[in-house]
PDB file of N, CA and C in Angstrom:
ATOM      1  N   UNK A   1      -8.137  19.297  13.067  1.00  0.00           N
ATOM      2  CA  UNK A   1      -9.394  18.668  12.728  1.00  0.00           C
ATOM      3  C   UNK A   1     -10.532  19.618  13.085  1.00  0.00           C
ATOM      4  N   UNK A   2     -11.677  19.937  12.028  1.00  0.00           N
ATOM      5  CA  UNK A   2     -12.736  20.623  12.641  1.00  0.00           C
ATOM      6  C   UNK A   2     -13.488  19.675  13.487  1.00  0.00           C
ATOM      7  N   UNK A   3     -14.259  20.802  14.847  1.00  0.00           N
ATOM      8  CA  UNK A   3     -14.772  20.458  15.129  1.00  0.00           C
ATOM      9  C   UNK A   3     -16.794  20.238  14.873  1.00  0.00           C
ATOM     10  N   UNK A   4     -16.815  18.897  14.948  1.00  0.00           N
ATOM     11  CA  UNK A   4     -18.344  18.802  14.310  1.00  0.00           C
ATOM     12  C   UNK A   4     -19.165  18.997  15.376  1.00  0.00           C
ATOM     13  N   UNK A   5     -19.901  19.769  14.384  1.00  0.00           N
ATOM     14  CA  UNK A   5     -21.307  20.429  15.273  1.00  0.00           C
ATOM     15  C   UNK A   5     -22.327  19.806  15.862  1.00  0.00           C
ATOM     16  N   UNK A   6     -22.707  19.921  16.704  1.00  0.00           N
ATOM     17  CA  UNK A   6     -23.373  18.958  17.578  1.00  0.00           C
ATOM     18  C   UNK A   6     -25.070  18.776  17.146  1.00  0.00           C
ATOM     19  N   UNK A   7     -25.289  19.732  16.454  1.00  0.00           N
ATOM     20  CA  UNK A   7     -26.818  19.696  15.633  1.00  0.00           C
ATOM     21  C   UNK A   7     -27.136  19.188  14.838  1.00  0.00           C
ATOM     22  N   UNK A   8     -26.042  18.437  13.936  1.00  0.00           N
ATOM     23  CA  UNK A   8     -26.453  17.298  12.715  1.00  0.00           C
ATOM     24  C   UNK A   8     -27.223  16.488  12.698  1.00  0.00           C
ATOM     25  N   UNK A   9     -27.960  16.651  11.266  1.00  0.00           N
ATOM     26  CA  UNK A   9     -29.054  15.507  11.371  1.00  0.00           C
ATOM     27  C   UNK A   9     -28.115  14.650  10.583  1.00  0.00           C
ATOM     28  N   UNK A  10     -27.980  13.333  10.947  1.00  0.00           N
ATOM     29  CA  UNK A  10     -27.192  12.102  10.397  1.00  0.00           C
ATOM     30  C   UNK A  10     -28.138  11.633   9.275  1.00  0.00           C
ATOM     31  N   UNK A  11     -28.332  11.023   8.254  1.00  0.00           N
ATOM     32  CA  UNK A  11     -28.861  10.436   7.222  1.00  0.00           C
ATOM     33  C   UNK A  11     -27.634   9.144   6.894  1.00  0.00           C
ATOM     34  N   UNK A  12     -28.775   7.678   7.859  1.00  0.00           N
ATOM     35  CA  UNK A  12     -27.823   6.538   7.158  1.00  0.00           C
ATOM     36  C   UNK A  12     -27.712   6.359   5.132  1.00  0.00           C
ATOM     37  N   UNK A  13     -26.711   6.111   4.982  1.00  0.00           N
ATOM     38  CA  UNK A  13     -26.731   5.951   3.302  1.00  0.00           C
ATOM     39  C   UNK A  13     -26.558   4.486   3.159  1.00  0.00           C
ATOM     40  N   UNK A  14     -28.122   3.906   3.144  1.00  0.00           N
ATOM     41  CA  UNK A  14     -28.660   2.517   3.379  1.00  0.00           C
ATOM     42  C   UNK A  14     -30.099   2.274   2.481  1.00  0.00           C
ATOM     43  N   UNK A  15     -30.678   1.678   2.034  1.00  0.00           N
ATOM     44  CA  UNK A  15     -32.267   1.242   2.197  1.00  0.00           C
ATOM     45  C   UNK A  15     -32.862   1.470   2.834  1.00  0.00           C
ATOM     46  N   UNK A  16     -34.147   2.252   2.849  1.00  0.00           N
ATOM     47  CA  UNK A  16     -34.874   2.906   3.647  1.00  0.00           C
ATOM     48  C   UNK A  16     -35.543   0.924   4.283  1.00  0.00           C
ATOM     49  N   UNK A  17     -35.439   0.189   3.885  1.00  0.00           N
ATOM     50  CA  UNK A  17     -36.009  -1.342   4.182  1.00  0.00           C
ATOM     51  C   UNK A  17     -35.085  -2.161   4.440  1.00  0.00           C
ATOM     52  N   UNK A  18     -33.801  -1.639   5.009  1.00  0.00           N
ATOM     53  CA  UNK A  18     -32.606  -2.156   5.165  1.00  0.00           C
ATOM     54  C   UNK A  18     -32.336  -2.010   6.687  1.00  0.00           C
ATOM     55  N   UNK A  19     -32.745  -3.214   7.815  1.00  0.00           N
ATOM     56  CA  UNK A  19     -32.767  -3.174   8.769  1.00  0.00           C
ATOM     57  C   UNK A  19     -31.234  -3.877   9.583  1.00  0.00           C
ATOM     58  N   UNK A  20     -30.491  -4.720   8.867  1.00  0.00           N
ATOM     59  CA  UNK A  20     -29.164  -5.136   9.689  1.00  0.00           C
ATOM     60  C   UNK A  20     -28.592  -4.133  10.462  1.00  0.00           C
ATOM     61  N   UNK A  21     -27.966  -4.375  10.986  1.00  0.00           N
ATOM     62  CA  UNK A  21     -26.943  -3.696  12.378  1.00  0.00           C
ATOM     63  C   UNK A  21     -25.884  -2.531  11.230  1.00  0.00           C
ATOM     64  N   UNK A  22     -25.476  -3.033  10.048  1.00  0.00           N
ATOM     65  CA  UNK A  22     -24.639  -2.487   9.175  1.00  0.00           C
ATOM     66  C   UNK A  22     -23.154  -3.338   9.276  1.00  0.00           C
ATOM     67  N   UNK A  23     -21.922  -2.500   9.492  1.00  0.00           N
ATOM     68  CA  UNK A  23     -22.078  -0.381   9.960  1.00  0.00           C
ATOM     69  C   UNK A  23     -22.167  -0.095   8.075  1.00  0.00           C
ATOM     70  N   UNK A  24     -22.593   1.342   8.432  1.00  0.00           N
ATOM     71  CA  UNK A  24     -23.252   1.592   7.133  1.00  0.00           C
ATOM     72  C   UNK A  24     -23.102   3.356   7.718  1.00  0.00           C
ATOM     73  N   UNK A  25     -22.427   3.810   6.222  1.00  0.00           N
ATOM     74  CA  UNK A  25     -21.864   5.265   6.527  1.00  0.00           C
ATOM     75  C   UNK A  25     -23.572   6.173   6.766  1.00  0.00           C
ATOM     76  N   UNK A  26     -22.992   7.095   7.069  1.00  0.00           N
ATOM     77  CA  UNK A  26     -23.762   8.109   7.388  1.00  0.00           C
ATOM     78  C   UNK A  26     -23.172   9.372   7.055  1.00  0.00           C
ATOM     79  N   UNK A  27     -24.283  10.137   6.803  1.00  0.00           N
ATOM     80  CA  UNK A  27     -24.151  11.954   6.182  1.00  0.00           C
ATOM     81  C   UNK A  27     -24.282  12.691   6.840  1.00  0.00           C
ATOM     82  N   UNK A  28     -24.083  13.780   6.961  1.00  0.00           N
ATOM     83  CA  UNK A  28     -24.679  15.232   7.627  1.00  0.00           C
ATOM     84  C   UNK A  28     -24.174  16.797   6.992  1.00  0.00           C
ATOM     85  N   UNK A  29     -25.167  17.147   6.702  1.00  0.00           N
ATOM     86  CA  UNK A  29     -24.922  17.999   5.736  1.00  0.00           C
ATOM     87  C   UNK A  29     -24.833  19.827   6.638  1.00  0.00           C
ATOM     88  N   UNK A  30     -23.767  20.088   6.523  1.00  0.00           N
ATOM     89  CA  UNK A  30     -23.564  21.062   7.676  1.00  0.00           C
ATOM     90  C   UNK A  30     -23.608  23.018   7.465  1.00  0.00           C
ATOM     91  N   UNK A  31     -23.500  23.784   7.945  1.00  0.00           N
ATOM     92  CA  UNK A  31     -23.126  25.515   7.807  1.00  0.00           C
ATOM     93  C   UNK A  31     -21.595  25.331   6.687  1.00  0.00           C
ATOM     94  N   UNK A  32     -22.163  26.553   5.863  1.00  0.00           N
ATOM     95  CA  UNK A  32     -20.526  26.701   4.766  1.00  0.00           C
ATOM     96  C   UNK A  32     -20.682  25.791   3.935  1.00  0.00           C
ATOM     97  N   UNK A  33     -21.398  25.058   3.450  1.00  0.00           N
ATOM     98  CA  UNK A  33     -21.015  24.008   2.571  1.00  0.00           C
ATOM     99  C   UNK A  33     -20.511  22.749   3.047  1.00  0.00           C
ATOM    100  N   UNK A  34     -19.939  22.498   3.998  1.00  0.00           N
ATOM    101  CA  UNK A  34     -19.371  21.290   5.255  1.00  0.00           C
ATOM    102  C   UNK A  34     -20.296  20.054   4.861  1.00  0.00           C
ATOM    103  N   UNK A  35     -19.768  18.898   4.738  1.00  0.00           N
ATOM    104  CA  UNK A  35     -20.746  17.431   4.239  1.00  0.00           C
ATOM    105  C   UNK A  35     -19.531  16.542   5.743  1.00  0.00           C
ATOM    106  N   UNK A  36     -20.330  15.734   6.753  1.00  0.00           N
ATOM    107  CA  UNK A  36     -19.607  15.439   7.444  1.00  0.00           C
ATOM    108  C   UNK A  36     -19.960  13.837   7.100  1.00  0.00           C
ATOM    109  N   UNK A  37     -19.302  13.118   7.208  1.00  0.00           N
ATOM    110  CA  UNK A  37     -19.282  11.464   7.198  1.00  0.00           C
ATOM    111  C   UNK A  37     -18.431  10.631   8.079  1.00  0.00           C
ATOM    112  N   UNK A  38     -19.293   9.819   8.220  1.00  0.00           N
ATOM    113  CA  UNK A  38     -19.036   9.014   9.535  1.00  0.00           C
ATOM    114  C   UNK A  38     -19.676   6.898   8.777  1.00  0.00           C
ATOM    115  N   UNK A  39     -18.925   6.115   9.913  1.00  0.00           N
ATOM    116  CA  UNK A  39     -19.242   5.019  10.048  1.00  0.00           C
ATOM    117  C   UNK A  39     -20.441   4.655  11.496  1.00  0.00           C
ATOM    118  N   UNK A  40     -21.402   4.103  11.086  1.00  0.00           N
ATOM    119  CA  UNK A  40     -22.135   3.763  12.446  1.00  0.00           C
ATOM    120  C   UNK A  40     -21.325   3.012  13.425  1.00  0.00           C
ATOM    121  N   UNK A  41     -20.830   2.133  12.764  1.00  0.00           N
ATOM    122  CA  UNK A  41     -19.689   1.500  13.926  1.00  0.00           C
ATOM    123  C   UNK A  41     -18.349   2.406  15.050  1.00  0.00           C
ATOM    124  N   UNK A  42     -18.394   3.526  14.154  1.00  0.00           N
ATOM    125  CA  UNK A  42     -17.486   4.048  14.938  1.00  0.00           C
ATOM    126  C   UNK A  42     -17.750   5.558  14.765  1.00  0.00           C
ATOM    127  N   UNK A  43     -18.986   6.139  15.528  1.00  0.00           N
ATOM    128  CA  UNK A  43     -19.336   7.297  14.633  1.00  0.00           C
ATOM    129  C   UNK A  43     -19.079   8.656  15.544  1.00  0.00           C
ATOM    130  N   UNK A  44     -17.306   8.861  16.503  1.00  0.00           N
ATOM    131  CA  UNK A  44     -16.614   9.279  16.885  1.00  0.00           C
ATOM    132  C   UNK A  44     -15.845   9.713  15.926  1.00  0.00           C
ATOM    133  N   UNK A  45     -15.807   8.882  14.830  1.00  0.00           N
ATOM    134  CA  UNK A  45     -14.443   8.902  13.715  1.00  0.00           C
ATOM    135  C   UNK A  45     -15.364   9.971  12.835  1.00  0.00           C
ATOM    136  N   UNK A  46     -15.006  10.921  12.456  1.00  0.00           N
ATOM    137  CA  UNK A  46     -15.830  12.281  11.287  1.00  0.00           C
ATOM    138  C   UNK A  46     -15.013  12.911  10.337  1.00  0.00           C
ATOM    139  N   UNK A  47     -15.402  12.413   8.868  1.00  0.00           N
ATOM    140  CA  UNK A  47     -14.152  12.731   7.885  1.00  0.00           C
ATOM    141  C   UNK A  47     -15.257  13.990   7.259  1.00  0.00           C
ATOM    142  N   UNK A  48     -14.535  15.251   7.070  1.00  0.00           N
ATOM    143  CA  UNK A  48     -15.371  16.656   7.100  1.00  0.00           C
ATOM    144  C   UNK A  48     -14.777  16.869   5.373  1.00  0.00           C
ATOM    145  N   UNK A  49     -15.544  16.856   4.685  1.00  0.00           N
ATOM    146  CA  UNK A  49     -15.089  17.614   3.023  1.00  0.00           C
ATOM    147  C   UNK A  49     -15.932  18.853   2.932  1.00  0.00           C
ATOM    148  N   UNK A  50     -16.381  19.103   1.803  1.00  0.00           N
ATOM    149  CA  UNK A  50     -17.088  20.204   0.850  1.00  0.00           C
ATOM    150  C   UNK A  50     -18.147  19.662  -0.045  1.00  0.00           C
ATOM    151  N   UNK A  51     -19.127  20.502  -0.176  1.00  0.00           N
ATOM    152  CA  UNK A  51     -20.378  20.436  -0.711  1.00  0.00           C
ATOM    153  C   UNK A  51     -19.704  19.987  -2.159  1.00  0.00           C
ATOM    154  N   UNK A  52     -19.249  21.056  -2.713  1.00  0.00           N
ATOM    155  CA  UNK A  52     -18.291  20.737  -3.978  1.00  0.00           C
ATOM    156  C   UNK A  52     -17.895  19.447  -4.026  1.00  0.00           C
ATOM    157  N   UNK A  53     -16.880  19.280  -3.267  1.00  0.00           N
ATOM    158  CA  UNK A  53     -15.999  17.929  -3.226  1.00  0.00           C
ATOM    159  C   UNK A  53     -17.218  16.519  -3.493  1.00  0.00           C
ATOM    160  N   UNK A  54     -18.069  16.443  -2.127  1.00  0.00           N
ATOM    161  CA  UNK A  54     -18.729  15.662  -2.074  1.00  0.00           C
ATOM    162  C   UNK A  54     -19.467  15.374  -3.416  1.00  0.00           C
ATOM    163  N   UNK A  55     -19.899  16.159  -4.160  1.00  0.00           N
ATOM    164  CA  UNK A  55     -20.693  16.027  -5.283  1.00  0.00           C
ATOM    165  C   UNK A  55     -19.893  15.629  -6.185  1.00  0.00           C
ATOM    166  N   UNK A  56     -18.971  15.965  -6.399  1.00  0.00           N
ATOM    167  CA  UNK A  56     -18.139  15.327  -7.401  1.00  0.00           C
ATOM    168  C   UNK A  56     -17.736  13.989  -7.485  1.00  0.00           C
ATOM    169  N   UNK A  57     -17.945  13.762  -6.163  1.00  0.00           N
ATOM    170  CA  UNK A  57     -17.118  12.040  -5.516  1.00  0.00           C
ATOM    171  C   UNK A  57     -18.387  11.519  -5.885  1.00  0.00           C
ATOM    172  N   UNK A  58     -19.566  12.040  -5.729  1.00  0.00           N
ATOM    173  CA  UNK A  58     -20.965  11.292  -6.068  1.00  0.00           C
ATOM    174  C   UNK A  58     -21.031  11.051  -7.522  1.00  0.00           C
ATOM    175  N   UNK A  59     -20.531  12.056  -8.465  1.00  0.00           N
ATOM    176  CA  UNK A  59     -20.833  12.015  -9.633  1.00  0.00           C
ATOM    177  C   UNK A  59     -20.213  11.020 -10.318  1.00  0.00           C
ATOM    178  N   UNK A  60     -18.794  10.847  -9.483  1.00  0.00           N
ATOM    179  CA  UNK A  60     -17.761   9.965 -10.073  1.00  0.00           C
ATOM    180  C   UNK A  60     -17.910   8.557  -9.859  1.00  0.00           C
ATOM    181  N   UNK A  61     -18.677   8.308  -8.616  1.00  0.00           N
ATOM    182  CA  UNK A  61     -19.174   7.362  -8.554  1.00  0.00           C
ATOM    183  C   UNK A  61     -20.247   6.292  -9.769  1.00  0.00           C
ATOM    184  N   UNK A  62     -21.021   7.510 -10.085  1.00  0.00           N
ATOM    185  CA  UNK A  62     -22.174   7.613 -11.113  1.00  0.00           C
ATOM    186  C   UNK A  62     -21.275   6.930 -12.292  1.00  0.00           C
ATOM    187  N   UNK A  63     -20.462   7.775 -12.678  1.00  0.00           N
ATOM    188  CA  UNK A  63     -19.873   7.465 -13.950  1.00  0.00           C
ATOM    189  C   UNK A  63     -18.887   6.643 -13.575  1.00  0.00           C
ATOM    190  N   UNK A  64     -18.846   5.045 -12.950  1.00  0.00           N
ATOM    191  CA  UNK A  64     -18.051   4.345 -12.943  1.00  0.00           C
ATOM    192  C   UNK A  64     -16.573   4.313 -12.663  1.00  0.00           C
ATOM    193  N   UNK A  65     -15.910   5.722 -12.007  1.00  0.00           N
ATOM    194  CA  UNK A  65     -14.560   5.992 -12.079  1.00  0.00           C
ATOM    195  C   UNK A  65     -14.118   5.484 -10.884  1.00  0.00           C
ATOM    196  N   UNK A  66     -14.693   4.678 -10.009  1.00  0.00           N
ATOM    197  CA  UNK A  66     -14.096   3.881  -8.800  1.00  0.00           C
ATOM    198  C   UNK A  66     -14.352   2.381  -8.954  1.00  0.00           C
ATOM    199  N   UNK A  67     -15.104   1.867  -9.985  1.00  0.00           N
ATOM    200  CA  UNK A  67     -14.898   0.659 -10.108  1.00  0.00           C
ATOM    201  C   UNK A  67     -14.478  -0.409  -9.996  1.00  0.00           C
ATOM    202  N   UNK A  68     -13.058   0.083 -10.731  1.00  0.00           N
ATOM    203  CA  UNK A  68     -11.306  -0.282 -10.430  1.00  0.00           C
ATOM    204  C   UNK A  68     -11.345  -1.048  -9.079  1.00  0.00           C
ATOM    205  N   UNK A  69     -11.846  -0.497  -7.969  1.00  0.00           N
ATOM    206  CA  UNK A  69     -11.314  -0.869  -6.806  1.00  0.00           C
ATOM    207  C   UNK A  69     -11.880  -1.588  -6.037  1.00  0.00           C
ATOM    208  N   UNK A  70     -13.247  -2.070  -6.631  1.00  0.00           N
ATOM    209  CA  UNK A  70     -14.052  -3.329  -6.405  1.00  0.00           C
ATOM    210  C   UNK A  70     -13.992  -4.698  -7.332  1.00  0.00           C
ATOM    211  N   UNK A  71     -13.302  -4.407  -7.826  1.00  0.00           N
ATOM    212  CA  UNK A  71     -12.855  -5.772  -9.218  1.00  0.00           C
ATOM    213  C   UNK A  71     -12.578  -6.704  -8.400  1.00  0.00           C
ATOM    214  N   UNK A  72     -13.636  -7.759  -8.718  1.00  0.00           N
ATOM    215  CA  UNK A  72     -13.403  -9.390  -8.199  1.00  0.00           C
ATOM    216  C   UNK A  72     -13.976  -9.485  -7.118  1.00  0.00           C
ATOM    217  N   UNK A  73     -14.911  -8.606  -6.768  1.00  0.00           N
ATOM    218  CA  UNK A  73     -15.125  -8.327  -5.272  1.00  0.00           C
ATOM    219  C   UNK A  73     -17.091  -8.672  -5.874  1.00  0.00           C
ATOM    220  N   UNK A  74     -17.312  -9.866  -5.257  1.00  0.00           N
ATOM    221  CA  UNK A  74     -18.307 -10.862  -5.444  1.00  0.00           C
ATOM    222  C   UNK A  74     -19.508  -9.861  -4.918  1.00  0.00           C
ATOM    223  N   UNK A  75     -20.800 -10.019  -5.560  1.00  0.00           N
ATOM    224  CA  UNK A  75     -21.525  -9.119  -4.247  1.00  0.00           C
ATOM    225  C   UNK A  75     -22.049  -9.673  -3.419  1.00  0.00           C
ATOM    226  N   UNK A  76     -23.038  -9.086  -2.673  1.00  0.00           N
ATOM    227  CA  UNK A  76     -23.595 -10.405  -1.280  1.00  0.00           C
ATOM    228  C   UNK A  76     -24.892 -10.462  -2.040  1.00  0.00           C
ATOM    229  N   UNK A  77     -24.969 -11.661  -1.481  1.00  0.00           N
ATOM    230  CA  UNK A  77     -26.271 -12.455  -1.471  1.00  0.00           C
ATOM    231  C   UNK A  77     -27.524 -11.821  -2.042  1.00  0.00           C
ATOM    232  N   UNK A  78     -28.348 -11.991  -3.227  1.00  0.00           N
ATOM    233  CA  UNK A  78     -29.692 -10.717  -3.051  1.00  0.00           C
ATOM    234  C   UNK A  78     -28.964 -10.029  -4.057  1.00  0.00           C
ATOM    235  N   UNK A  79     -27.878  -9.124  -4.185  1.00  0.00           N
ATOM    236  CA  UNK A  79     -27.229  -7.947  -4.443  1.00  0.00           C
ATOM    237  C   UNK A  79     -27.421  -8.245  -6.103  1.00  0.00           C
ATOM    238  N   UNK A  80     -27.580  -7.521  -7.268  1.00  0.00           N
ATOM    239  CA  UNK A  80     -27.559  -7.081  -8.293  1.00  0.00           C
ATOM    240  C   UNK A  80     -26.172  -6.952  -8.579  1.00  0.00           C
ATOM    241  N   UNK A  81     -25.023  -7.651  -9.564  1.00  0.00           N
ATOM    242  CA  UNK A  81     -23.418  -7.241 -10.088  1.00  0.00           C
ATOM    243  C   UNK A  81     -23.774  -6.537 -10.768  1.00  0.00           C
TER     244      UNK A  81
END
């Protein structure tokens, strides 16, 4: 496992007007290309990819290719389907 650098600036990936407790992932964008992600609830736990990688998972997101895996899955309260 790499070890993560202790200088990261974390960026919650939340509503800047989004005040609950969460947990609600978080970013840090690191040396080399390194994108580190974490849960606030448990933010010991650090899953380390690639600048590359990461963007792609964003893009794929964009274009609906994880969808699949929220099917039937109601949204909360407020939330836009």
């Amino acid at each position: 496992m790499a070890e993560v650098p202790a200088n990261l600036t974390w960026v919650r990936a939340a509503p800047d007007d989004e005040t609950g407790p969460g947990p609600w992932i978080e970013l840090a964008f690191g040396d080399n290309d390194l994108v580190y992600i974490r849960e606030t609830s448990a933010p010991e736990n650090v899953v380390t990819t690639t600048q590359r990688k990461w963007d792609a998972f964003v893009l794929g997101v964009q274009a609906g290719e994880f969808d699949h895996f929220v099917e039937g899955v109601a949204p909360n309260e407020g939330e836009v389907p």
